[in-house]
N, C-alpha and C. Protein backbone atom coordinates (compact mmCIF):
# COMPACT_ATOMS: atom_id res chain seq x y z
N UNK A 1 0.85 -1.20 0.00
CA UNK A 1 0.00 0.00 0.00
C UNK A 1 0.88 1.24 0.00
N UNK A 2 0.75 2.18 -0.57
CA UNK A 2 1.10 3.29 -0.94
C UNK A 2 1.12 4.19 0.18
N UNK A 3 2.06 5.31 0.48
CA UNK A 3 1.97 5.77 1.73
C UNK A 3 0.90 6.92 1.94
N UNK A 4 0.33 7.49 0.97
CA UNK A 4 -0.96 8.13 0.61
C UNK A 4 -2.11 7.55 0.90
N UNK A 5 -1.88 6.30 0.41
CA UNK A 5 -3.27 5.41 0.47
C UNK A 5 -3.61 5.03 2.14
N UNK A 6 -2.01 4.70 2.65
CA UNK A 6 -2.11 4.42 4.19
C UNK A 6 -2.93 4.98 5.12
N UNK A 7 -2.58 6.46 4.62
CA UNK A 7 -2.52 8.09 5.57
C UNK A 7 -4.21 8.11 5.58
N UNK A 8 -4.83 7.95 4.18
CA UNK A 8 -6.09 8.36 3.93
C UNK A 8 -7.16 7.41 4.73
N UNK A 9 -6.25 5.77 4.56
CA UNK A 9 -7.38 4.87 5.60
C UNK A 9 -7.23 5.24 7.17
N UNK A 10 -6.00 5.46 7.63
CA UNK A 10 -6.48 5.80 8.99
C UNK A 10 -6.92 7.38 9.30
N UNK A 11 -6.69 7.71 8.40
CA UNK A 11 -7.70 9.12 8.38
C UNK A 11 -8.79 8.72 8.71
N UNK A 12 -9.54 8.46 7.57
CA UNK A 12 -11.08 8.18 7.93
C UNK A 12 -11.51 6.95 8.81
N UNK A 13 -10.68 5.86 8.97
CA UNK A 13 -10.92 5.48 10.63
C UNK A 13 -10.60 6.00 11.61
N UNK A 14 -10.00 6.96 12.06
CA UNK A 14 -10.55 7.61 13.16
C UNK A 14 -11.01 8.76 13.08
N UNK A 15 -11.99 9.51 12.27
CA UNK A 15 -12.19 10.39 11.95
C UNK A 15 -13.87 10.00 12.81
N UNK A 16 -14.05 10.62 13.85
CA UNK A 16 -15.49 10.75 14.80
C UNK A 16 -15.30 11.98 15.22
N UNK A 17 -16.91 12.56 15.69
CA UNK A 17 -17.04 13.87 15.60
C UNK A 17 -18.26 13.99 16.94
N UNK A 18 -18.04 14.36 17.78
CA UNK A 18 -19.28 14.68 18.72
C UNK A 18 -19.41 16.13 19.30
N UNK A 19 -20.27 16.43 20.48
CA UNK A 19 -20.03 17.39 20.99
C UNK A 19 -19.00 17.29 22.44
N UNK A 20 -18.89 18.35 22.62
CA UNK A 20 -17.51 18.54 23.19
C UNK A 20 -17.60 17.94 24.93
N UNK A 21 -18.75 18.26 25.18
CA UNK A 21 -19.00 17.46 26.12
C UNK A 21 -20.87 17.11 26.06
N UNK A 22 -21.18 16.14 26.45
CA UNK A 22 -22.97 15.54 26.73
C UNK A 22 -23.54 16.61 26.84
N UNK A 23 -24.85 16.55 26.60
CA UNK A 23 -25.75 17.66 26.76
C UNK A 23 -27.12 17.29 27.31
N UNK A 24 -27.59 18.18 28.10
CA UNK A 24 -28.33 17.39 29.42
C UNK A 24 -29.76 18.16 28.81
N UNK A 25 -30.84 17.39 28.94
CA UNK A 25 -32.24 17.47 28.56
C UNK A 25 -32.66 18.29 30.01
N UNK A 26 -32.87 19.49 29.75
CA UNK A 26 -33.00 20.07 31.39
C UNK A 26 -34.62 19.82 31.44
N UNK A 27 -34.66 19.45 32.92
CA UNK A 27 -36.03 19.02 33.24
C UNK A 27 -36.91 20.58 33.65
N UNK A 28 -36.19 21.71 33.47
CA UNK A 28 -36.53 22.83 34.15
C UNK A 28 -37.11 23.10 32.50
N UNK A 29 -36.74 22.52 31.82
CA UNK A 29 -37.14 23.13 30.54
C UNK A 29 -38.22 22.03 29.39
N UNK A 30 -39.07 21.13 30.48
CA UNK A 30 -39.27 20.59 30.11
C UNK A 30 -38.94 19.08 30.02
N UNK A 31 -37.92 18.59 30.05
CA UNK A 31 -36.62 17.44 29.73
C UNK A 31 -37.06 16.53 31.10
N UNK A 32 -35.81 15.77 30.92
CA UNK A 32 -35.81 14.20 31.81
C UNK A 32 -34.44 14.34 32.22
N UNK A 33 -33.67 14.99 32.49
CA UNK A 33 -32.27 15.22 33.02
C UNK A 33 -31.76 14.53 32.32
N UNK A 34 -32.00 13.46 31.23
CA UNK A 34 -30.77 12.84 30.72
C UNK A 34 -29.82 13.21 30.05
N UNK A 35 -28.74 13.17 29.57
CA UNK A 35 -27.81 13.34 28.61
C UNK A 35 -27.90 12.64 27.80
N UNK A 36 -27.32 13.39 26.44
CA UNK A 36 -27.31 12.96 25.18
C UNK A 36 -26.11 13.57 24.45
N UNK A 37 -25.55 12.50 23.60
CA UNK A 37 -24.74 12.81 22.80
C UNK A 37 -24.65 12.35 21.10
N UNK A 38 -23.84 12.89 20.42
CA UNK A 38 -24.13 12.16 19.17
C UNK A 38 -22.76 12.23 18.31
N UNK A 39 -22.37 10.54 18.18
CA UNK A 39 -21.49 10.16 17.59
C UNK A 39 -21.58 9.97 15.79
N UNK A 40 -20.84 10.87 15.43
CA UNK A 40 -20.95 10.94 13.98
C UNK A 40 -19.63 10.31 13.45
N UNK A 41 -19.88 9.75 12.19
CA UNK A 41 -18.20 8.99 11.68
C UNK A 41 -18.56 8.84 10.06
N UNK A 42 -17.35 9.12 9.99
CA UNK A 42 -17.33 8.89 8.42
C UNK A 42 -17.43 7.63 7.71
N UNK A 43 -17.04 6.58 8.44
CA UNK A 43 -17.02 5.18 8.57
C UNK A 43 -18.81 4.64 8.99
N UNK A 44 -19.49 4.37 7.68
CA UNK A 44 -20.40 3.45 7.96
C UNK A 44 -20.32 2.53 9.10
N UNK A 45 -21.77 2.31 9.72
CA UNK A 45 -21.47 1.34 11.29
C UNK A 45 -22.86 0.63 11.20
N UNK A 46 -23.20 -0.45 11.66
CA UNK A 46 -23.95 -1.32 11.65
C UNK A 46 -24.86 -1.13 12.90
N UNK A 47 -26.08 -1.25 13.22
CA UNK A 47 -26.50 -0.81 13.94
C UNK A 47 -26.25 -1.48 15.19
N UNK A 48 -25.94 -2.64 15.47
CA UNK A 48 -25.24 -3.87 16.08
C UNK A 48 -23.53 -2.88 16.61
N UNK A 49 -22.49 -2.70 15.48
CA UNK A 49 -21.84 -1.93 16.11
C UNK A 49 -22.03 -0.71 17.30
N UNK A 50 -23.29 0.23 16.94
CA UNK A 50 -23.71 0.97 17.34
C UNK A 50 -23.67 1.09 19.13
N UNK A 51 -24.54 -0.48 19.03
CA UNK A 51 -25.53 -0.87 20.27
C UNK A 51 -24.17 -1.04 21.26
N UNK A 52 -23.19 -2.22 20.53
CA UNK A 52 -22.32 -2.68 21.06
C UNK A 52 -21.02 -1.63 21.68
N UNK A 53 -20.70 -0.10 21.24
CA UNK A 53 -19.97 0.71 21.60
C UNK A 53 -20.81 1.62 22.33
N UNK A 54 -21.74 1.50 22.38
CA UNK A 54 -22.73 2.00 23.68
C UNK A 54 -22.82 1.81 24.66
N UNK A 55 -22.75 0.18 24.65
CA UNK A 55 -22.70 -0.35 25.89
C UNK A 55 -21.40 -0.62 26.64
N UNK A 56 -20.51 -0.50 25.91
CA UNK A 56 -18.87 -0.55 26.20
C UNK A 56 -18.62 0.50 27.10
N UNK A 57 -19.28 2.07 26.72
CA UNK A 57 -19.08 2.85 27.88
C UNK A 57 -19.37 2.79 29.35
N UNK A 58 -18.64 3.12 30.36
CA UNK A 58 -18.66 3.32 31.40
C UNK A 58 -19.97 4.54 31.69
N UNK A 59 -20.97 4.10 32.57
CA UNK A 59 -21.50 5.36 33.18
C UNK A 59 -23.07 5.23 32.91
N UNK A 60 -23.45 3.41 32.16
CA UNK A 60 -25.15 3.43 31.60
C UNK A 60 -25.26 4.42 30.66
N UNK A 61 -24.34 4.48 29.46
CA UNK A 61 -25.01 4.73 27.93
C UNK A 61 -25.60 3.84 27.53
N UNK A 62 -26.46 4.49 26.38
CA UNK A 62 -26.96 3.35 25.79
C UNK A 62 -27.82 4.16 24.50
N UNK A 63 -27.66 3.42 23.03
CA UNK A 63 -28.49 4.02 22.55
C UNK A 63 -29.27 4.64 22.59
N UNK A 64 -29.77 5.92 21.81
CA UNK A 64 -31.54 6.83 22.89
C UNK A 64 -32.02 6.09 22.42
N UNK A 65 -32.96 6.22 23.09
CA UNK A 65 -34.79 6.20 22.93
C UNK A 65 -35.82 7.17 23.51
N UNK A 66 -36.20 7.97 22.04
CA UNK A 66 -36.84 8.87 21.91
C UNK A 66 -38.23 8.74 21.98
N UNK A 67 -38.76 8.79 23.23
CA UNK A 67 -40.36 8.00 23.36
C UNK A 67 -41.52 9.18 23.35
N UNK A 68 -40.97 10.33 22.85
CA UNK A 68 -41.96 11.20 22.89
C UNK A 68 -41.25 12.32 21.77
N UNK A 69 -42.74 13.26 21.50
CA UNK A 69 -42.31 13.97 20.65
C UNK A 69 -41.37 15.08 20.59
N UNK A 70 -41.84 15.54 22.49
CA UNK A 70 -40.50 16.23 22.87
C UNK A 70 -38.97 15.64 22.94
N UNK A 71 -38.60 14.73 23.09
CA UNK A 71 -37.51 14.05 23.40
C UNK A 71 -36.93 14.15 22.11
N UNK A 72 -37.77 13.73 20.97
CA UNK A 72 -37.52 13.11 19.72
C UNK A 72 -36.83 14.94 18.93
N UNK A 73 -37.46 15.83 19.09
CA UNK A 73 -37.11 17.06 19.27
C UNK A 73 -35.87 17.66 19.60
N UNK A 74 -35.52 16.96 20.62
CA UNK A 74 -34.58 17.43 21.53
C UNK A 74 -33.59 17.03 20.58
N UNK A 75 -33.42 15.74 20.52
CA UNK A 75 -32.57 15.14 19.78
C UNK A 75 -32.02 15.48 18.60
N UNK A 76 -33.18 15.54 17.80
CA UNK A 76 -33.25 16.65 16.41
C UNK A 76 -32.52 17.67 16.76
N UNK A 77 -32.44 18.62 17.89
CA UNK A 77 -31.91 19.96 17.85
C UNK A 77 -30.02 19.43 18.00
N UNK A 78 -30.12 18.21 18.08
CA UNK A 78 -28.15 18.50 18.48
C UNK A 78 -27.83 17.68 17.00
N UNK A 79 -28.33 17.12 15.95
CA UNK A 79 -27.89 17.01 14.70
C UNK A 79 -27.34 18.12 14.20
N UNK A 80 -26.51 17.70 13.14
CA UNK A 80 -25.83 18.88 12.63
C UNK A 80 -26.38 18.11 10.55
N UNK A 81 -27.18 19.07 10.36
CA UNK A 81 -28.05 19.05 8.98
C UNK A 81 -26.75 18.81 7.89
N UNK A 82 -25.47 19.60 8.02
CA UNK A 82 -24.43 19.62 6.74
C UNK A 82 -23.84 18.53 6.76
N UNK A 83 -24.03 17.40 7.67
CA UNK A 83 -23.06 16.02 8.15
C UNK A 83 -23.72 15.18 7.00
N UNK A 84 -25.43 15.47 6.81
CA UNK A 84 -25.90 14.32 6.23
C UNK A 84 -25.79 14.57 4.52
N UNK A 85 -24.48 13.91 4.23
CA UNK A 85 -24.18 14.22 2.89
C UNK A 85 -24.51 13.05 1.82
N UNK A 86 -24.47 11.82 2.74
CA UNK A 86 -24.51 10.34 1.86
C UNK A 86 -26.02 10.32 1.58
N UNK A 87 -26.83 10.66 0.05
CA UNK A 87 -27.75 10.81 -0.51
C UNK A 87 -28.45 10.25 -1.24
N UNK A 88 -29.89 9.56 -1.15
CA UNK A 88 -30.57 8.99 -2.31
C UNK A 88 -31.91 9.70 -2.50
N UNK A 89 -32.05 9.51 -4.11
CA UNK A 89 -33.68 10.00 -4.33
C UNK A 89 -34.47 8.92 -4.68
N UNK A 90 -35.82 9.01 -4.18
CA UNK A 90 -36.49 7.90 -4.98
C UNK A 90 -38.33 8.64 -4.98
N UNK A 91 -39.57 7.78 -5.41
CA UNK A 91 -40.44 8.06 -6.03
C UNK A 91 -41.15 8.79 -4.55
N UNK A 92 -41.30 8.28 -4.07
CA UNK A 92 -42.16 8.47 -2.30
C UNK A 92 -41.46 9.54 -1.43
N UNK A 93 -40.44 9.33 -1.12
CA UNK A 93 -39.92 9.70 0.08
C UNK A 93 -39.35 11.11 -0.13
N UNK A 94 -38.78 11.37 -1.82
CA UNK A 94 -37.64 12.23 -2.02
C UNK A 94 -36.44 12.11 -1.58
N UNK A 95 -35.83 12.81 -1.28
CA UNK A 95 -34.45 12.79 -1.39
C UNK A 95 -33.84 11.91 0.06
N UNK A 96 -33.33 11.09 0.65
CA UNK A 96 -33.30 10.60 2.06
C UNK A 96 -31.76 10.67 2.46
N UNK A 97 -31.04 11.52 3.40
CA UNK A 97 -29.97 10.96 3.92
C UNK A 97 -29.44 10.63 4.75
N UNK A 98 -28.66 9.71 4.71
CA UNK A 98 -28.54 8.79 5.39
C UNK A 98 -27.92 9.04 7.03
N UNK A 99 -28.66 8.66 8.04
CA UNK A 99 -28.45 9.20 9.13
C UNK A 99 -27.51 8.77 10.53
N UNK A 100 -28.25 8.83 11.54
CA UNK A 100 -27.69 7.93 12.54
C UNK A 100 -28.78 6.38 13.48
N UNK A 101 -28.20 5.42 14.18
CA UNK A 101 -28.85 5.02 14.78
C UNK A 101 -29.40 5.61 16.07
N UNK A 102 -30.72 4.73 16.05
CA UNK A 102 -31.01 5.35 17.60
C UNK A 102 -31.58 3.75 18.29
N UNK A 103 -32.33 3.90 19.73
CA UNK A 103 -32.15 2.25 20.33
C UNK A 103 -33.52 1.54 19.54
N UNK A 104 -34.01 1.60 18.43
CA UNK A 104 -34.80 0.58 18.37
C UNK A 104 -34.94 -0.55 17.56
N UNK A 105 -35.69 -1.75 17.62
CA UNK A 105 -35.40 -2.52 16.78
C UNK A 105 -36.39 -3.44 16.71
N UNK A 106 -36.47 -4.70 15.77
CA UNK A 106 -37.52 -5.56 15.96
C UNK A 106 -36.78 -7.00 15.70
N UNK A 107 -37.85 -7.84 15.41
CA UNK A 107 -37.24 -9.10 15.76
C UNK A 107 -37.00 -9.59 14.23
N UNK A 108 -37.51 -8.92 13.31
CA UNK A 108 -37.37 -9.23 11.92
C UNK A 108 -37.44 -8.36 10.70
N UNK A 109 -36.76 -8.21 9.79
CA UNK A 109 -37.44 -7.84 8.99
C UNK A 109 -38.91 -7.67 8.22
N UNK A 110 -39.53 -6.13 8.42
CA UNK A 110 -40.60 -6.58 8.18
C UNK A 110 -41.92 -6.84 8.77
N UNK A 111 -40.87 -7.22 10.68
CA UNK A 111 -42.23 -7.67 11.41
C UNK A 111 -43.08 -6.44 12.32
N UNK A 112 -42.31 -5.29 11.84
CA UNK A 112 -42.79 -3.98 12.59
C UNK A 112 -42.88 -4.19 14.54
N UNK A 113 -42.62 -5.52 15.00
CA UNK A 113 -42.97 -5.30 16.67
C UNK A 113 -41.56 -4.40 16.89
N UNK A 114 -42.02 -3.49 16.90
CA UNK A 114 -40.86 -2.49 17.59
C UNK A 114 -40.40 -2.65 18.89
N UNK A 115 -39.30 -2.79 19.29
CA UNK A 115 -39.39 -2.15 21.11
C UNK A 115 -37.97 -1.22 21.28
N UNK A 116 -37.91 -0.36 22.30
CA UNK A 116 -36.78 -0.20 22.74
C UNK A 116 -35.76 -0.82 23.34
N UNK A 117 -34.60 -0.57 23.02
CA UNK A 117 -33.48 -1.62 24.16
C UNK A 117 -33.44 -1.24 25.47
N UNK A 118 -34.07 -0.58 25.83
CA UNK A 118 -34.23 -0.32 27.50
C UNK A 118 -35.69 -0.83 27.98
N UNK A 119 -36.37 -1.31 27.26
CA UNK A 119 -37.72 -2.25 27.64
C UNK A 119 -38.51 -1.09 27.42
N UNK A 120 -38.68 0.37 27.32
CA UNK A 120 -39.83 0.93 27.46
C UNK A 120 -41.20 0.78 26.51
N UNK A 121 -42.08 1.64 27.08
CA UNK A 121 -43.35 1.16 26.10
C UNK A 121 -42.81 1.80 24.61
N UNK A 122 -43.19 1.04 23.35
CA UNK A 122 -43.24 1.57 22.44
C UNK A 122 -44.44 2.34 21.82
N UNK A 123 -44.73 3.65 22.11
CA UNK A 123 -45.65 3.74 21.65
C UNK A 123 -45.63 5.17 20.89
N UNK A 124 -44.72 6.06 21.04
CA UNK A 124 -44.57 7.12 20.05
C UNK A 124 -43.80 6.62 19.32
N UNK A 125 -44.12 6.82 17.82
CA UNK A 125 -43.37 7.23 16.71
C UNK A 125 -42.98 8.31 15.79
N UNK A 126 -42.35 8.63 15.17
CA UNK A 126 -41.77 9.60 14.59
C UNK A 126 -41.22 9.30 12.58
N UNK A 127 -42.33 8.92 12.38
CA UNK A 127 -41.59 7.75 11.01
C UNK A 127 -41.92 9.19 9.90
N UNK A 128 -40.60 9.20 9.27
CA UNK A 128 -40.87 9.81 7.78
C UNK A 128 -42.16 9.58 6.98
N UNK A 129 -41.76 10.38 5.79
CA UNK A 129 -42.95 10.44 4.98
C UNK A 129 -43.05 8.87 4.19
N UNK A 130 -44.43 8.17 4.20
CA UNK A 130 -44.04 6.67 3.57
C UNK A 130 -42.98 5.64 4.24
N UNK A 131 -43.22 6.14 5.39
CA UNK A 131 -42.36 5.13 6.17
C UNK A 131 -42.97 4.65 7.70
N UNK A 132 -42.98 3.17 8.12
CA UNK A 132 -42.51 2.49 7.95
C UNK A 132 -42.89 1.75 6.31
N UNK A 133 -41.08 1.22 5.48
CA UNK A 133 -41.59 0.76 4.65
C UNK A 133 -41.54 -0.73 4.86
N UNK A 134 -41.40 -1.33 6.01
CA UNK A 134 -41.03 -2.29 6.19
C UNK A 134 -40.43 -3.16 5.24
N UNK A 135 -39.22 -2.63 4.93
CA UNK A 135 -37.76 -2.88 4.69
C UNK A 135 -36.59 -3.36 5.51
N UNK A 136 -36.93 -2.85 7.24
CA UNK A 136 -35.36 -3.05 7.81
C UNK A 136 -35.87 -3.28 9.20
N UNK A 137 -35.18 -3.84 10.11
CA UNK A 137 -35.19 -4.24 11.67
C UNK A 137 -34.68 -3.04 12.74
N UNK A 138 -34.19 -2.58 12.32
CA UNK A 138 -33.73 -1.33 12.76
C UNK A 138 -34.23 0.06 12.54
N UNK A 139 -33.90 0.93 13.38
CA UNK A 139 -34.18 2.34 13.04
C UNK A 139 -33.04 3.47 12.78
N UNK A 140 -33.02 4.23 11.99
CA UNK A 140 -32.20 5.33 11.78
C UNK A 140 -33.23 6.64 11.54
N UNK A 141 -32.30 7.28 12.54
CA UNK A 141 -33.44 8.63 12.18
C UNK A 141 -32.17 9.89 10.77
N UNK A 142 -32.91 9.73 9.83
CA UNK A 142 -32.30 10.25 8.78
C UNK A 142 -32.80 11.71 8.44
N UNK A 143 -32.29 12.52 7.28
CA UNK A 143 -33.05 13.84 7.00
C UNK A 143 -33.38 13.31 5.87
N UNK A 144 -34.70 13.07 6.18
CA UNK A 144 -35.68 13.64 4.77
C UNK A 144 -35.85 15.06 3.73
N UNK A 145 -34.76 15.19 2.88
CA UNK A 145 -34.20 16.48 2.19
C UNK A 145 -35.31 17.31 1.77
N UNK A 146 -36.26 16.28 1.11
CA UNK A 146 -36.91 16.91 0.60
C UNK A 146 -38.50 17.58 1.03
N UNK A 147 -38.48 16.96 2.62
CA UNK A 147 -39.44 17.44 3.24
C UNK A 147 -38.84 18.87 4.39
N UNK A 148 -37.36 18.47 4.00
CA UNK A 148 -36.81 19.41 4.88
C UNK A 148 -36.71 19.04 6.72
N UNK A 149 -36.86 17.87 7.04
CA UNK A 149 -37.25 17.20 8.14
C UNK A 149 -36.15 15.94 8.65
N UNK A 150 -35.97 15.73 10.17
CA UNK A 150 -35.27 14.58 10.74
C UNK A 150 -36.23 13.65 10.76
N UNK A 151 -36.36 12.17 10.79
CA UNK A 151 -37.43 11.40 10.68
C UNK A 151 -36.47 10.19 10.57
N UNK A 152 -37.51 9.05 11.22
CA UNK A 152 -37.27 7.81 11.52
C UNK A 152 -37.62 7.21 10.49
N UNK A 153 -36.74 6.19 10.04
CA UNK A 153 -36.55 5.18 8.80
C UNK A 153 -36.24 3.96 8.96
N UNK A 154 -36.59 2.78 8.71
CA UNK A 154 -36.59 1.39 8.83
C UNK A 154 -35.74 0.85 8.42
N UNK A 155 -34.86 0.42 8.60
CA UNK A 155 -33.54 -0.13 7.79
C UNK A 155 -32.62 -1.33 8.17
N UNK A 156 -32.04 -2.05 7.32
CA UNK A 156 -31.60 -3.00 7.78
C UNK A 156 -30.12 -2.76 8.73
N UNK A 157 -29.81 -3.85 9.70
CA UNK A 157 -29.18 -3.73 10.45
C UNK A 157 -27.68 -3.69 9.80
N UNK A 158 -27.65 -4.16 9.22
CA UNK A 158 -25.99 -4.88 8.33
C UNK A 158 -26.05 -4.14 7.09
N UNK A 159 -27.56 -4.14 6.23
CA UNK A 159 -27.42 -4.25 4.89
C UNK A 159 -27.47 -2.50 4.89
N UNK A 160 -27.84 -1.75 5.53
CA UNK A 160 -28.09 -0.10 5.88
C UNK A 160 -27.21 0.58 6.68
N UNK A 161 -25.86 0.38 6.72
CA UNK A 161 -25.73 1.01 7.77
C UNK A 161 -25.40 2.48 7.77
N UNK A 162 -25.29 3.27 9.15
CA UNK A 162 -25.82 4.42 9.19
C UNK A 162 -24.01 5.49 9.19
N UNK A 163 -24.21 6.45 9.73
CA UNK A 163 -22.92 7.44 10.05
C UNK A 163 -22.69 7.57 11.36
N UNK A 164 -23.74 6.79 12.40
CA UNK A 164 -22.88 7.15 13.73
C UNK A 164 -24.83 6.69 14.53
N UNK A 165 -24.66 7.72 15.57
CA UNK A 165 -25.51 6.94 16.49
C UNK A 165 -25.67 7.88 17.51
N UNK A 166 -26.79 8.41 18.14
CA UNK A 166 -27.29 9.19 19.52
C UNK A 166 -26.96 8.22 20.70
N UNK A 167 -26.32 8.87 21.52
CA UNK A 167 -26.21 7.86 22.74
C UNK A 167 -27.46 8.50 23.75
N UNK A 168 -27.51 7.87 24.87
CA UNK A 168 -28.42 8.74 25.71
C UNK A 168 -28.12 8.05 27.28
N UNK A 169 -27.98 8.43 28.62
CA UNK A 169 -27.79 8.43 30.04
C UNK A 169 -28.21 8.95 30.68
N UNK A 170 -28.79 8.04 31.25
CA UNK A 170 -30.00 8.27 32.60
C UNK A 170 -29.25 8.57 33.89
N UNK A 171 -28.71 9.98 33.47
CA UNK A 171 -28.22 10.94 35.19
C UNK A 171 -28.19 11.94 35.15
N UNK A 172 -27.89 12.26 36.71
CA UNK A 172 -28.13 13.71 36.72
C UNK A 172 -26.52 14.36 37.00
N UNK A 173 -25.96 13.51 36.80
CA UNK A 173 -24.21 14.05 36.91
C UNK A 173 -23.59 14.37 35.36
N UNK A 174 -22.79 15.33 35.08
CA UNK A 174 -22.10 15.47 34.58
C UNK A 174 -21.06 14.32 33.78
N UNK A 175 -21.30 13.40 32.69
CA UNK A 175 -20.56 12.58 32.44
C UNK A 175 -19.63 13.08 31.54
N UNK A 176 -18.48 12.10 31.63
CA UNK A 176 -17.31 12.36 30.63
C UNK A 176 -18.07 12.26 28.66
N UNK A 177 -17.28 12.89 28.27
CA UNK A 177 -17.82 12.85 26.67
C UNK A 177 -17.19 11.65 26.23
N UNK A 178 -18.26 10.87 25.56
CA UNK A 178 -17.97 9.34 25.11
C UNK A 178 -16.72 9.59 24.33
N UNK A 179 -16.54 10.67 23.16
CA UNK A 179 -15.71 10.96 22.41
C UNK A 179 -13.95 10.76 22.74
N UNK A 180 -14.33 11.36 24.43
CA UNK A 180 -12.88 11.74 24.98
C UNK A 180 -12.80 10.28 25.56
N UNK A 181 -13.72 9.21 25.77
CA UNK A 181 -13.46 7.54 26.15
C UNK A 181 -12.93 6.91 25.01
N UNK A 182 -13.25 6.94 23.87
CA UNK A 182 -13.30 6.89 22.87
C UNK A 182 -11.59 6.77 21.95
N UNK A 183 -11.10 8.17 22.54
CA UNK A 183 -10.04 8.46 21.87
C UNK A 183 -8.95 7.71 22.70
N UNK A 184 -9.50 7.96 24.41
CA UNK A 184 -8.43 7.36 24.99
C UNK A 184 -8.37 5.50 25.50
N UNK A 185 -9.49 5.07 24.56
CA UNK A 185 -9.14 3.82 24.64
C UNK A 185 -9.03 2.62 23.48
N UNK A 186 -9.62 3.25 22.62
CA UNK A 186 -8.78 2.60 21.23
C UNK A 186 -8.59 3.65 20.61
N UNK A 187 -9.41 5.27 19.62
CA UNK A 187 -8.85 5.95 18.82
C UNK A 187 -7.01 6.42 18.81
N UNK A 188 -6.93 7.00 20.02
CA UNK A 188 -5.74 6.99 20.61
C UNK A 188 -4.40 6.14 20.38
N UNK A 189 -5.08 4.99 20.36
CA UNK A 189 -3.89 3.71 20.33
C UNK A 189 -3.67 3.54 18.29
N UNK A 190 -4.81 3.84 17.71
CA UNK A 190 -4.62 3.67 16.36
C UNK A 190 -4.00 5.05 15.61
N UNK A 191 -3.57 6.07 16.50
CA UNK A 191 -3.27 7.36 16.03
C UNK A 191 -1.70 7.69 16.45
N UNK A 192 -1.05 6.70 17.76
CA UNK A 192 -0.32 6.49 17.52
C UNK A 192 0.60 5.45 16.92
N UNK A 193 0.01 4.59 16.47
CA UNK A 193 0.27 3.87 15.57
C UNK A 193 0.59 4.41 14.12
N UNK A 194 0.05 5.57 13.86
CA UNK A 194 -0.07 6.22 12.76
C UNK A 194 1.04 7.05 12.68
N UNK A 195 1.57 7.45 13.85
CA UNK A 195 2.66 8.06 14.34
C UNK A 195 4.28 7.42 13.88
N UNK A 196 3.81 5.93 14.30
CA UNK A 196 5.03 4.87 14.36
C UNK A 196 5.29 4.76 12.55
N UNK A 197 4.01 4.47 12.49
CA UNK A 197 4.10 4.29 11.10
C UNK A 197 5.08 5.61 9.74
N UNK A 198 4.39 6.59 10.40
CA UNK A 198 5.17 7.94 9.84
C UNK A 198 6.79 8.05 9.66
N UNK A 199 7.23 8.13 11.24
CA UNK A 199 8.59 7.56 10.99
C UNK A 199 9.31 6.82 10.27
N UNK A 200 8.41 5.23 10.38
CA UNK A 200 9.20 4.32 9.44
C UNK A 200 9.17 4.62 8.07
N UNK A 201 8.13 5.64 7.44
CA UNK A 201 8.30 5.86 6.08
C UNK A 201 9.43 6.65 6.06
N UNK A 202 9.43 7.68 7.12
CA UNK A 202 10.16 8.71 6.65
C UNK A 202 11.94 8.65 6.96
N UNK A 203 12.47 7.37 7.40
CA UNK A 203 13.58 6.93 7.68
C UNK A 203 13.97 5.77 6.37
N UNK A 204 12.97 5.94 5.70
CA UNK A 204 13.24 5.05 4.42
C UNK A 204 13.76 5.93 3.19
């Protein structure tokens, strides 16, 4: 591999993007004290990945689950609209791009029993225009371009995957930013590696 080609793959593997620190749903304003954050990556992720680096954190992250319209809101407000660049058009929906995961899922393709991964009731939804198309086991809440809108989309777990994922934590403390766990327990280790690597080109 070419030393260009090298530079560019671990570029975009570790290339994640959040906010700088969690951001707390104030209950004074309405909210549930939880925190929320949102992991964006340039690197497609499976919604399974998603679940699984969620739960890796220290502190009860865990995918959200957006069980109301306020919540679902909330959430919406910490997307960043210029991220969602990976784009399709089609007859129904218009333009759809491609978004992040959030905690829900079903047992099949298709079979619509929704639930959350924290057991709660399922009973608000938030589904785009023509959607559910019952297509996928999973959920991604994507921007619908052409309605101008964030909205929940059905998608497969493996065969869809998304740009990253809302985390969400049930406290009222101040947690560390997943981002900064993140960097210092594998990004970190693959960046200096990238480091090691540099040298040895450049002693050649």
């Amino acid at each position: 591999m070419s030393r260009g080609l090298l530079f560019a793959a671990l570029t975009l593997f570790v290339t994640v993007s959040a906010h700088a620190i969690p951001v707390q749903w104030q209950v004074s304003s309405g909210g549930n004290g939880h925190f929320y954050d949102v992991v964006f990556s340039q690197q497609l992720l499976t919604w399974t990945d998603a679940n699984t680096a969620a739960l890796a954190l220290p502190g009860g992250w865990h995918l959200a689950t957006l069980t109301s319209s306020a919540e679902s809101a909330f959430a919406e407000s910490l997307l960043d609209p210029t991220q969602y660049t990976d784009c399709v058009s089609g007859t129904l929906g218009g333009t759809i791009c491609t978004g992040v995961w959030i905690g829900a899922l079903s047992s099949a393709i298709g079979s619509n029993d929704w639930q959350w991964v924290t057991g709660e009731t399922f009973s608000y939804t938030d589904w785009g225009p023509f959607e559910p198309f019952s297509n996928g086991d999973r959920i991604r809440l994507d921007r619908f371009q052409s309605f101008g809108v964030f909205s929940w989309n059905d998608a497969r777990n493996t065969a869809n995957p998304a740009h990253g994922y809302i985390l969400e934590q049930e406290s009222t403390q101040v947690p560390e930013a997943p981002t900064v766990i993140l960097l210092g327990c594998g990004l970190g280790v693959l960046l200096m590696k990238r480091a090691r690597l540099a040298r040895m080109f450049a002693a050649k």
